[in-house]
PDB file of N, CA and C in Angstrom:
ATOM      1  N   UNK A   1      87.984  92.674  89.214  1.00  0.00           N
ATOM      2  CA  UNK A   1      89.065  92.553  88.263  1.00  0.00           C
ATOM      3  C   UNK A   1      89.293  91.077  87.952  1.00  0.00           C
ATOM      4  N   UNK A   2      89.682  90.603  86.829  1.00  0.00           N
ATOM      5  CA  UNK A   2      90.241  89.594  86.348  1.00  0.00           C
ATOM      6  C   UNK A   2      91.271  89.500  85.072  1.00  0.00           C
ATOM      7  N   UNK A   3      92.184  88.311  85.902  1.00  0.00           N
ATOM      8  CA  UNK A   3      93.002  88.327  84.981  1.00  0.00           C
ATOM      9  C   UNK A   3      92.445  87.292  84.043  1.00  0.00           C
ATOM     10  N   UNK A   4      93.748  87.468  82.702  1.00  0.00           N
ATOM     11  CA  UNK A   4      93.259  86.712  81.652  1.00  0.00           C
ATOM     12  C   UNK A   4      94.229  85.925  81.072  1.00  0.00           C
ATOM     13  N   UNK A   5      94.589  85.279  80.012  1.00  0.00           N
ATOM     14  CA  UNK A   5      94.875  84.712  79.496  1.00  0.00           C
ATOM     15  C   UNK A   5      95.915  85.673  77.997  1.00  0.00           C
ATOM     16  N   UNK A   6      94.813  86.256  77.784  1.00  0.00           N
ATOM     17  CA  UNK A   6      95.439  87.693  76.589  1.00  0.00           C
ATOM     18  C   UNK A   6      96.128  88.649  77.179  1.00  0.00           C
ATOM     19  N   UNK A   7      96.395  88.674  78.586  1.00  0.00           N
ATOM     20  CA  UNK A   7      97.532  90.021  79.236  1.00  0.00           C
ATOM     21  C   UNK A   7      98.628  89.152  79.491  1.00  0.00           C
ATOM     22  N   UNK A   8      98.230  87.436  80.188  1.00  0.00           N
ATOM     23  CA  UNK A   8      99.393  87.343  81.267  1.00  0.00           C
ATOM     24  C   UNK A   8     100.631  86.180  79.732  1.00  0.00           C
ATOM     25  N   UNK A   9     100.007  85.528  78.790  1.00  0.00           N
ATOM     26  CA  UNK A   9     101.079  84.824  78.162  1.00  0.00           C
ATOM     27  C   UNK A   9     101.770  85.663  77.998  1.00  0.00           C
ATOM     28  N   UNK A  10     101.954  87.044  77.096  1.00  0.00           N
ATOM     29  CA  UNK A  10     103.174  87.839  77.205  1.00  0.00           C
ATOM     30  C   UNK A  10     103.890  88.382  77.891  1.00  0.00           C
ATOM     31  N   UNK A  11     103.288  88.379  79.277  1.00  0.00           N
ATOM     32  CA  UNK A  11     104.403  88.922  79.949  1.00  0.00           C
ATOM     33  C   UNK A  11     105.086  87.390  80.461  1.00  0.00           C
ATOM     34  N   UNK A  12     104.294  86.035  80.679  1.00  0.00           N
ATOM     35  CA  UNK A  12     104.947  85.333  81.104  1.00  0.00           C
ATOM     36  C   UNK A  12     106.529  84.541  80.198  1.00  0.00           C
ATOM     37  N   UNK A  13     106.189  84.794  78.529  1.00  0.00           N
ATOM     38  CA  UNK A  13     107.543  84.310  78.032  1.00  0.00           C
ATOM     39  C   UNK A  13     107.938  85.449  78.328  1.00  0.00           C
ATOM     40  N   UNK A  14     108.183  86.739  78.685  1.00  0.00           N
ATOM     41  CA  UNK A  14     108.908  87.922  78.830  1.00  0.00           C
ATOM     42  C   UNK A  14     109.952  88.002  80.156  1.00  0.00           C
ATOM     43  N   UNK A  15     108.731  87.362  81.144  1.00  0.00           N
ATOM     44  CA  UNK A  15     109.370  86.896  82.296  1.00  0.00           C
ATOM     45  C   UNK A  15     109.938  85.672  82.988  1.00  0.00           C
ATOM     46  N   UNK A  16     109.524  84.816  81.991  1.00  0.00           N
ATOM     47  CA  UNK A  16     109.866  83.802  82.477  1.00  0.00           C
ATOM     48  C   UNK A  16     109.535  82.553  83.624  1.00  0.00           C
ATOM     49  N   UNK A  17     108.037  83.333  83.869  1.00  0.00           N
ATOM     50  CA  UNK A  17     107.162  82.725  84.658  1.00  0.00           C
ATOM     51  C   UNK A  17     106.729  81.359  84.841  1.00  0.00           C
ATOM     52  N   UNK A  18     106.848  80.468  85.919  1.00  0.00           N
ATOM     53  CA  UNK A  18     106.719  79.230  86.343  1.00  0.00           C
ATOM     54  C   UNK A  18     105.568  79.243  86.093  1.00  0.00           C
ATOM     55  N   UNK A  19     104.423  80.300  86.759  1.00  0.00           N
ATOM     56  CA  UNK A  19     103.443  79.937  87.645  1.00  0.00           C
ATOM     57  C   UNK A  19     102.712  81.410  87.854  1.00  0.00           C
ATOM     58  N   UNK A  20     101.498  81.410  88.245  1.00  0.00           N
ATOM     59  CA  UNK A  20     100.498  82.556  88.280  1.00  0.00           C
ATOM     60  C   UNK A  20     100.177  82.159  89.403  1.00  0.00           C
ATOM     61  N   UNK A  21      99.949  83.483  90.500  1.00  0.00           N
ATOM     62  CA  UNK A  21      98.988  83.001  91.783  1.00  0.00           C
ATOM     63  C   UNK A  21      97.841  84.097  91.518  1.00  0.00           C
ATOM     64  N   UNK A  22      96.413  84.026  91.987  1.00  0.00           N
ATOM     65  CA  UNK A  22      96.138  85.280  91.553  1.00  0.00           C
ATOM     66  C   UNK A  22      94.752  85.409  92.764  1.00  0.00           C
ATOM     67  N   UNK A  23      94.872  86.382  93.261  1.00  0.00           N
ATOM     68  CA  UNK A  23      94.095  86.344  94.770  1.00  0.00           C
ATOM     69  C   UNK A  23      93.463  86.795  94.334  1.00  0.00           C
ATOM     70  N   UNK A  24      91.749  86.951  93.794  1.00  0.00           N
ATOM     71  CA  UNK A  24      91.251  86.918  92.770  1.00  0.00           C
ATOM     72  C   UNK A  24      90.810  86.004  91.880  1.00  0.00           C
ATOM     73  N   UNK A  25      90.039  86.645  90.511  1.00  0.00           N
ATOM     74  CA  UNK A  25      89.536  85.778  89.851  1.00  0.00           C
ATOM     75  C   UNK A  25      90.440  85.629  88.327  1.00  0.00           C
ATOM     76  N   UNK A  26      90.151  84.881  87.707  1.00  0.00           N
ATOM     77  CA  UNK A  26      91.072  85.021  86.502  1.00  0.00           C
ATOM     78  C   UNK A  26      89.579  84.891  84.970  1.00  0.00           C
ATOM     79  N   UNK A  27      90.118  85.142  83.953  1.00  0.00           N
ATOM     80  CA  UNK A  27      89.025  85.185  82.606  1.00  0.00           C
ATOM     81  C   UNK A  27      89.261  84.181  81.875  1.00  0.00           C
ATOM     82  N   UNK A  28      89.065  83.537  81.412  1.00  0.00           N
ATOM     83  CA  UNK A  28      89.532  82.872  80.157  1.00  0.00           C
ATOM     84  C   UNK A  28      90.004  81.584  80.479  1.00  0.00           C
ATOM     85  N   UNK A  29      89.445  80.982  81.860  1.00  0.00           N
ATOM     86  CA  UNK A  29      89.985  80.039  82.648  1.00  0.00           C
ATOM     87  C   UNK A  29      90.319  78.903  81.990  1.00  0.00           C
ATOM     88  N   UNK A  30      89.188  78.049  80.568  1.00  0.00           N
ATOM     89  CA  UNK A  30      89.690  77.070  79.647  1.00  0.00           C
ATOM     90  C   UNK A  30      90.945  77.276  79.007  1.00  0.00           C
ATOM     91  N   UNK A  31      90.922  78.835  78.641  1.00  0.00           N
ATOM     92  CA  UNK A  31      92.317  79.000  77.714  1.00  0.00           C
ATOM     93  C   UNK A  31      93.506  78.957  78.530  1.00  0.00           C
ATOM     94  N   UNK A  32      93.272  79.586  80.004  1.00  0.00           N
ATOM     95  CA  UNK A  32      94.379  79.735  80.559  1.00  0.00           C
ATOM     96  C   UNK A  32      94.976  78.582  81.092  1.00  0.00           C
ATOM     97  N   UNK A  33      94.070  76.995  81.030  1.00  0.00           N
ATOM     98  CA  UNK A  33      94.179  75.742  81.728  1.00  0.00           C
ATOM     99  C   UNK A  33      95.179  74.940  80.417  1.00  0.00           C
ATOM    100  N   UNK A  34      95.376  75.811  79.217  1.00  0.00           N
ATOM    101  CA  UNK A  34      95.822  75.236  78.125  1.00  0.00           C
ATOM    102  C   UNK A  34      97.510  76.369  78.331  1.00  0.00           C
ATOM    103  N   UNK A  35      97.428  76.937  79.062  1.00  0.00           N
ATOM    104  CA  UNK A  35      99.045  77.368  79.167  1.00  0.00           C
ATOM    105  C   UNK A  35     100.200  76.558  79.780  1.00  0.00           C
ATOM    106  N   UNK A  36     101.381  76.689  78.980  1.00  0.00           N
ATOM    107  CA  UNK A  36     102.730  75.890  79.411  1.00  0.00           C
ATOM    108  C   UNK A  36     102.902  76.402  81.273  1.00  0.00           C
ATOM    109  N   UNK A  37     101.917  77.004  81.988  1.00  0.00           N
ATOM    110  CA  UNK A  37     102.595  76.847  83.472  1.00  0.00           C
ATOM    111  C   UNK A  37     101.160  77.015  84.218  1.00  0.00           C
ATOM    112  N   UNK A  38     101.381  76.525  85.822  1.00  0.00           N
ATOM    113  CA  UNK A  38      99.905  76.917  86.186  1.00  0.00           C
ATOM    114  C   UNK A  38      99.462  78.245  86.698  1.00  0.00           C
ATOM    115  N   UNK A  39      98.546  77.874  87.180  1.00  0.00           N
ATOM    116  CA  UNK A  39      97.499  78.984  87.189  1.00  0.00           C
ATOM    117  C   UNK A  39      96.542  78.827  88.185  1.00  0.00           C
ATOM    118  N   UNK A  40      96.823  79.027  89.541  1.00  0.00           N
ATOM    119  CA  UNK A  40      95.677  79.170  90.654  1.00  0.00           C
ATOM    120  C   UNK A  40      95.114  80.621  91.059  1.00  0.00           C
ATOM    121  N   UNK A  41      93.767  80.433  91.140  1.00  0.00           N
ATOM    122  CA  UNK A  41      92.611  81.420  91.486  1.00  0.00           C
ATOM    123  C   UNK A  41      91.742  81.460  92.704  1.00  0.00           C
ATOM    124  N   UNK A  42      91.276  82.724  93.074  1.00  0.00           N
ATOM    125  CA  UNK A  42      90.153  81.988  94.130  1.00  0.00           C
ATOM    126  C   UNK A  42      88.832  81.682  93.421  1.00  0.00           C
ATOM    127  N   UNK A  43      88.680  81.889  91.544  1.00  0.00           N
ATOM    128  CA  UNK A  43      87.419  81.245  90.912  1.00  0.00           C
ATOM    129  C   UNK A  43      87.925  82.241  89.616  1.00  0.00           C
ATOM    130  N   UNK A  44      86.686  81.894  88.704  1.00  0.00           N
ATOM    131  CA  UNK A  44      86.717  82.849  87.545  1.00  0.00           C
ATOM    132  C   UNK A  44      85.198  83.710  87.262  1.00  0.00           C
ATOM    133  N   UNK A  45      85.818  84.298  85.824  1.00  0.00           N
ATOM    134  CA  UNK A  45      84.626  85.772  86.175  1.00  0.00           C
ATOM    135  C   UNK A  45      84.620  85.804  84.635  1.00  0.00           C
ATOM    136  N   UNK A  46      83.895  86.107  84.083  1.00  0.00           N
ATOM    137  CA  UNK A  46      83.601  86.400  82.526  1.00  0.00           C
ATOM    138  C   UNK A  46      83.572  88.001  82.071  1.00  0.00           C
ATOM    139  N   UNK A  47      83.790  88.719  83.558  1.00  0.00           N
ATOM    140  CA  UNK A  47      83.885  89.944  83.128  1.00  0.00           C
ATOM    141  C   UNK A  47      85.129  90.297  82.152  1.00  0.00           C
ATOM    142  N   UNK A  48      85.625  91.130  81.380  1.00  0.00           N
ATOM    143  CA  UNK A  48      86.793  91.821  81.210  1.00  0.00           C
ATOM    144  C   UNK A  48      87.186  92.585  82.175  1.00  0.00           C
ATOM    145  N   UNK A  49      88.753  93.097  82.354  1.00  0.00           N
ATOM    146  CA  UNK A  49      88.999  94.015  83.031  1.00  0.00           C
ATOM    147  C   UNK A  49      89.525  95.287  82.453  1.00  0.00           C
ATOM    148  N   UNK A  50      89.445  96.514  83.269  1.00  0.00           N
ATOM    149  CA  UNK A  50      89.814  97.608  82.586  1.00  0.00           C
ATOM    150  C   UNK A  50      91.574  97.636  83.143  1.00  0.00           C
ATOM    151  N   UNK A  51      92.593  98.080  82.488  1.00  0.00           N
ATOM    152  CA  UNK A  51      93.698  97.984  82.286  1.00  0.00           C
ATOM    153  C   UNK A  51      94.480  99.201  82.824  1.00  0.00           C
ATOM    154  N   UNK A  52      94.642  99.255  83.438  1.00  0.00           N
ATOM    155  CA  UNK A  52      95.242 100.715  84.464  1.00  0.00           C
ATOM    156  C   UNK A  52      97.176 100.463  84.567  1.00  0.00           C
ATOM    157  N   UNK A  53      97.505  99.573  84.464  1.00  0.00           N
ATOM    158  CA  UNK A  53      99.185 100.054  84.212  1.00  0.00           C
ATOM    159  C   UNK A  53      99.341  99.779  86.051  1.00  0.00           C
ATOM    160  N   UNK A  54      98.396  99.486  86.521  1.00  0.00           N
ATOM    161  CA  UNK A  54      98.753  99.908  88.043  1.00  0.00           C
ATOM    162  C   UNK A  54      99.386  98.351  89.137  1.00  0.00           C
ATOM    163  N   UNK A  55     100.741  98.532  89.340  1.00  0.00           N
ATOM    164  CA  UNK A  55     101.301  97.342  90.157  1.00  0.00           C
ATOM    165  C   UNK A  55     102.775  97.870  90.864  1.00  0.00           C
ATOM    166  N   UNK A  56     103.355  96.732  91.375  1.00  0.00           N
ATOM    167  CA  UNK A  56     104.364  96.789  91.908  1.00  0.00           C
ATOM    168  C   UNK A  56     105.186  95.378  91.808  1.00  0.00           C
ATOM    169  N   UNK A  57     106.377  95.464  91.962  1.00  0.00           N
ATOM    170  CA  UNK A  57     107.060  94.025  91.433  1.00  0.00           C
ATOM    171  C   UNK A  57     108.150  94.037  92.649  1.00  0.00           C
ATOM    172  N   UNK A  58     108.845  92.599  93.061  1.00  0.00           N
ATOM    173  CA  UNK A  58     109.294  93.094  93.842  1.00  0.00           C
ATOM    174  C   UNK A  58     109.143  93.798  95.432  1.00  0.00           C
ATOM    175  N   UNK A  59     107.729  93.299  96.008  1.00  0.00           N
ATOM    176  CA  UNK A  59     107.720  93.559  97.324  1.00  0.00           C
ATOM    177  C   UNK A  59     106.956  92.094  97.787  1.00  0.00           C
ATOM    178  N   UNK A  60     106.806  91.927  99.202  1.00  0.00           N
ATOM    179  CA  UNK A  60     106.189  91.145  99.910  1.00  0.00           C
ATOM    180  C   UNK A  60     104.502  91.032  99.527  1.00  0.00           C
ATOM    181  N   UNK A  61     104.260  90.343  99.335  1.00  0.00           N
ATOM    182  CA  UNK A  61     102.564  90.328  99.206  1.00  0.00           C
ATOM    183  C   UNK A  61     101.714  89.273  99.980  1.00  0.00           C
ATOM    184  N   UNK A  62     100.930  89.736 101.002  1.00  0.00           N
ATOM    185  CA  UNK A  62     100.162  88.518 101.931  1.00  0.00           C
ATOM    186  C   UNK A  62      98.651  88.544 101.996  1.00  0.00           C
ATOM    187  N   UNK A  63      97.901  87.287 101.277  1.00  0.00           N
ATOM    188  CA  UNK A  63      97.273  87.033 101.183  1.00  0.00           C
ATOM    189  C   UNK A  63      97.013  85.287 101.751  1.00  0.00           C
ATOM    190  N   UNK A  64      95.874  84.952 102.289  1.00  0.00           N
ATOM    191  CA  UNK A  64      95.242  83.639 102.410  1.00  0.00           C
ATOM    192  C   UNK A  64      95.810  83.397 103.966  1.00  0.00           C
ATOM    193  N   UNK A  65      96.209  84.264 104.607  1.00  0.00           N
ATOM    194  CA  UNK A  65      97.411  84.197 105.887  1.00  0.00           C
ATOM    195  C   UNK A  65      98.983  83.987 105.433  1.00  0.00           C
ATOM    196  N   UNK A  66      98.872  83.948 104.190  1.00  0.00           N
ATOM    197  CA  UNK A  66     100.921  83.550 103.939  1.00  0.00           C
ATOM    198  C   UNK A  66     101.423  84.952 103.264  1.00  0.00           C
ATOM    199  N   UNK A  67     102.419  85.450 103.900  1.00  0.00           N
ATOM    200  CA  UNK A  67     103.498  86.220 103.242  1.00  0.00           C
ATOM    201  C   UNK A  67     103.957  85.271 102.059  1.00  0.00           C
ATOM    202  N   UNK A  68     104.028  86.321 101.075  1.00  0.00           N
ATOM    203  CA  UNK A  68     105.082  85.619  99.895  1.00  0.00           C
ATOM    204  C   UNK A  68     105.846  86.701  99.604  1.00  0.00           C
ATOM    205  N   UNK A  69     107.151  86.650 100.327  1.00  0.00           N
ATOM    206  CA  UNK A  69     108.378  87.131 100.003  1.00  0.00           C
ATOM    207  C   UNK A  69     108.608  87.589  98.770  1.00  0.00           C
ATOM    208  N   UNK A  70     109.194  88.738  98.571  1.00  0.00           N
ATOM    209  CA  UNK A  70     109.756  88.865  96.601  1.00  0.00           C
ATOM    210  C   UNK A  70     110.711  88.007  96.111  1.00  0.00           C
ATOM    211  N   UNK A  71     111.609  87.931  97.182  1.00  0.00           N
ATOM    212  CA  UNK A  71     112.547  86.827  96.686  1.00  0.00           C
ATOM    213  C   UNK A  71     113.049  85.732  97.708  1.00  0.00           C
ATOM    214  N   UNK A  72     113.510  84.674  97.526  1.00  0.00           N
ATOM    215  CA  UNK A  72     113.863  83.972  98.376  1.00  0.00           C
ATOM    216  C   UNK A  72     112.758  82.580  98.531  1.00  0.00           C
ATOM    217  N   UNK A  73     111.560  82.983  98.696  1.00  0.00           N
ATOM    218  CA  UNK A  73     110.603  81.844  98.527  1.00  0.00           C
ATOM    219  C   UNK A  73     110.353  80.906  97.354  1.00  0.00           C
ATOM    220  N   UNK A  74     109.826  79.313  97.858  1.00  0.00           N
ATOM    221  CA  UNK A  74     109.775  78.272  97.114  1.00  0.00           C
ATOM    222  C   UNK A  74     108.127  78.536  97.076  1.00  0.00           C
ATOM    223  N   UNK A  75     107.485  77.755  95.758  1.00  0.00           N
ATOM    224  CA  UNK A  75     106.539  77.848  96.103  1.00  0.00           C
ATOM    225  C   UNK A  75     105.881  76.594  95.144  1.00  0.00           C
ATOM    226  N   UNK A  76     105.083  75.666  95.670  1.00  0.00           N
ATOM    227  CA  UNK A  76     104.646  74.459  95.331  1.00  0.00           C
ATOM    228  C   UNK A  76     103.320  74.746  95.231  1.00  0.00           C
ATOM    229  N   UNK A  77     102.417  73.890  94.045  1.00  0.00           N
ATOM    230  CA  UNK A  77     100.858  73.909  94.103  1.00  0.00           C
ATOM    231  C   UNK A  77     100.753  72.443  93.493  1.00  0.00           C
ATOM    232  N   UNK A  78      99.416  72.246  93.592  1.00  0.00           N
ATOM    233  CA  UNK A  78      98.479  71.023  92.550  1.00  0.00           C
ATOM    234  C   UNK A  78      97.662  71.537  92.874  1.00  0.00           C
ATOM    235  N   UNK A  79      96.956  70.285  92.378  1.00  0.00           N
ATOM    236  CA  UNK A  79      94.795  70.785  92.444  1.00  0.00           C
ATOM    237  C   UNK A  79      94.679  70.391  93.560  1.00  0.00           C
ATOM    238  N   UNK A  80      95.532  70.380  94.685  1.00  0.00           N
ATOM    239  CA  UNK A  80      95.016  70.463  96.043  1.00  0.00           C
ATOM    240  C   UNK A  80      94.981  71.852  96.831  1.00  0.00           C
ATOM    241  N   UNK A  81      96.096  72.364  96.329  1.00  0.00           N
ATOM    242  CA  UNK A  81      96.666  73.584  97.190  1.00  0.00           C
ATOM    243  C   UNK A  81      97.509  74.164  96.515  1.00  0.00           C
ATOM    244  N   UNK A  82      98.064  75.251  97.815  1.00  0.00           N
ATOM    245  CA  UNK A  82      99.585  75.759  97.646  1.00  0.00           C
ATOM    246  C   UNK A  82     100.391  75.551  98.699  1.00  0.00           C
ATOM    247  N   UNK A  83     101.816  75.412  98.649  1.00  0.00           N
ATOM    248  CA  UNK A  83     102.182  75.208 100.131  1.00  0.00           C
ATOM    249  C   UNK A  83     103.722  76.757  99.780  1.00  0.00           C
ATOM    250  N   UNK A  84     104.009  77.964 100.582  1.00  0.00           N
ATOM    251  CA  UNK A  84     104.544  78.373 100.204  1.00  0.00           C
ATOM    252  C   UNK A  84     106.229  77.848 101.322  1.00  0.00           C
ATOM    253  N   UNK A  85     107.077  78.155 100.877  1.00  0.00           N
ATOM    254  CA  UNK A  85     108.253  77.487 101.378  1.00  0.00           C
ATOM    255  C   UNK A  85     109.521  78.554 101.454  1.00  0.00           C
ATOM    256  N   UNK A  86     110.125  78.990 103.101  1.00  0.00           N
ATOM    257  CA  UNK A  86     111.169  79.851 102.963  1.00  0.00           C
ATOM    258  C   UNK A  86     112.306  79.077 102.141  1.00  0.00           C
ATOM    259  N   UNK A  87     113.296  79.442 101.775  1.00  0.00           N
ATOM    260  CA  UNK A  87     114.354  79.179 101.135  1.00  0.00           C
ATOM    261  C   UNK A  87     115.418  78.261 101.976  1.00  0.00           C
ATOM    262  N   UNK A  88     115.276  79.073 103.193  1.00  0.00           N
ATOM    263  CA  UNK A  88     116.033  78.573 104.494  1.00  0.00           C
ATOM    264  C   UNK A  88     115.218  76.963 105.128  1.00  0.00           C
ATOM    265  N   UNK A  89     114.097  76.616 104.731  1.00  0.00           N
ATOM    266  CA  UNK A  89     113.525  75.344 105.052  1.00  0.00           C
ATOM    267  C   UNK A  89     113.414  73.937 103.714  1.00  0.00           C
ATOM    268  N   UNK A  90     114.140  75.020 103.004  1.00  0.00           N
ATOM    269  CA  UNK A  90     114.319  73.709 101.720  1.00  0.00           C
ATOM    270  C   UNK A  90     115.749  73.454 101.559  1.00  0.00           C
ATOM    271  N   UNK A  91     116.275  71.895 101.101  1.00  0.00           N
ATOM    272  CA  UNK A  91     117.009  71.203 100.668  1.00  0.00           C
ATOM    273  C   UNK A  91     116.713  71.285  99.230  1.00  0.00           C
ATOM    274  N   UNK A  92     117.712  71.908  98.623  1.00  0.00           N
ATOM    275  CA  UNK A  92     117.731  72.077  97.063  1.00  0.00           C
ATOM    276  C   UNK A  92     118.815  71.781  96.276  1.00  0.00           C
TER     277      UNK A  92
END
């Protein structure tokens, strides 16, 4: 599967999205490097994907060894990394 560039801008002005994490590959990686927020991958894929409606919003998701909380977590990247951050360990 990969994401793209033509699924995720609309939902991101819809949602309001900072930021894309995507455990996985993403499509359209030039176009998507030209979007108003970022966008980390574990690489990209030129495949298309087929579109199944199929997710969940709103729960815990752990990948790379880090829980990422639904809510409550900070979450920082560059072109080095990601560092994810409880709520309770930041000064904000």
């Amino acid at each position: 599967m990969a994401v793209s560039n033509e699924t995720n801008q609309p939902m991101q002005n819809k949602n309001g999205w900072n930021g894309i994490i995507v455990n996985g590959c993403i499509r359209d990686a030039a176009a998507m490097s030209t979007m108003d927020i970022g966008v980390k991958a574990l690489g990209s894929h030129p495949r298309k994907t087929k579109k199944l409606g199929d997710g969940a919003r709103d729960i815990p998701v752990t990948f790379g060894g880090v829980t990422f909380e639904a809510t409550g977590d900070y979450v920082v990247c560059d072109e080095d990394g990601i560092v994810v951050m409880n709520q309770n360990d930041v000064d904000v």
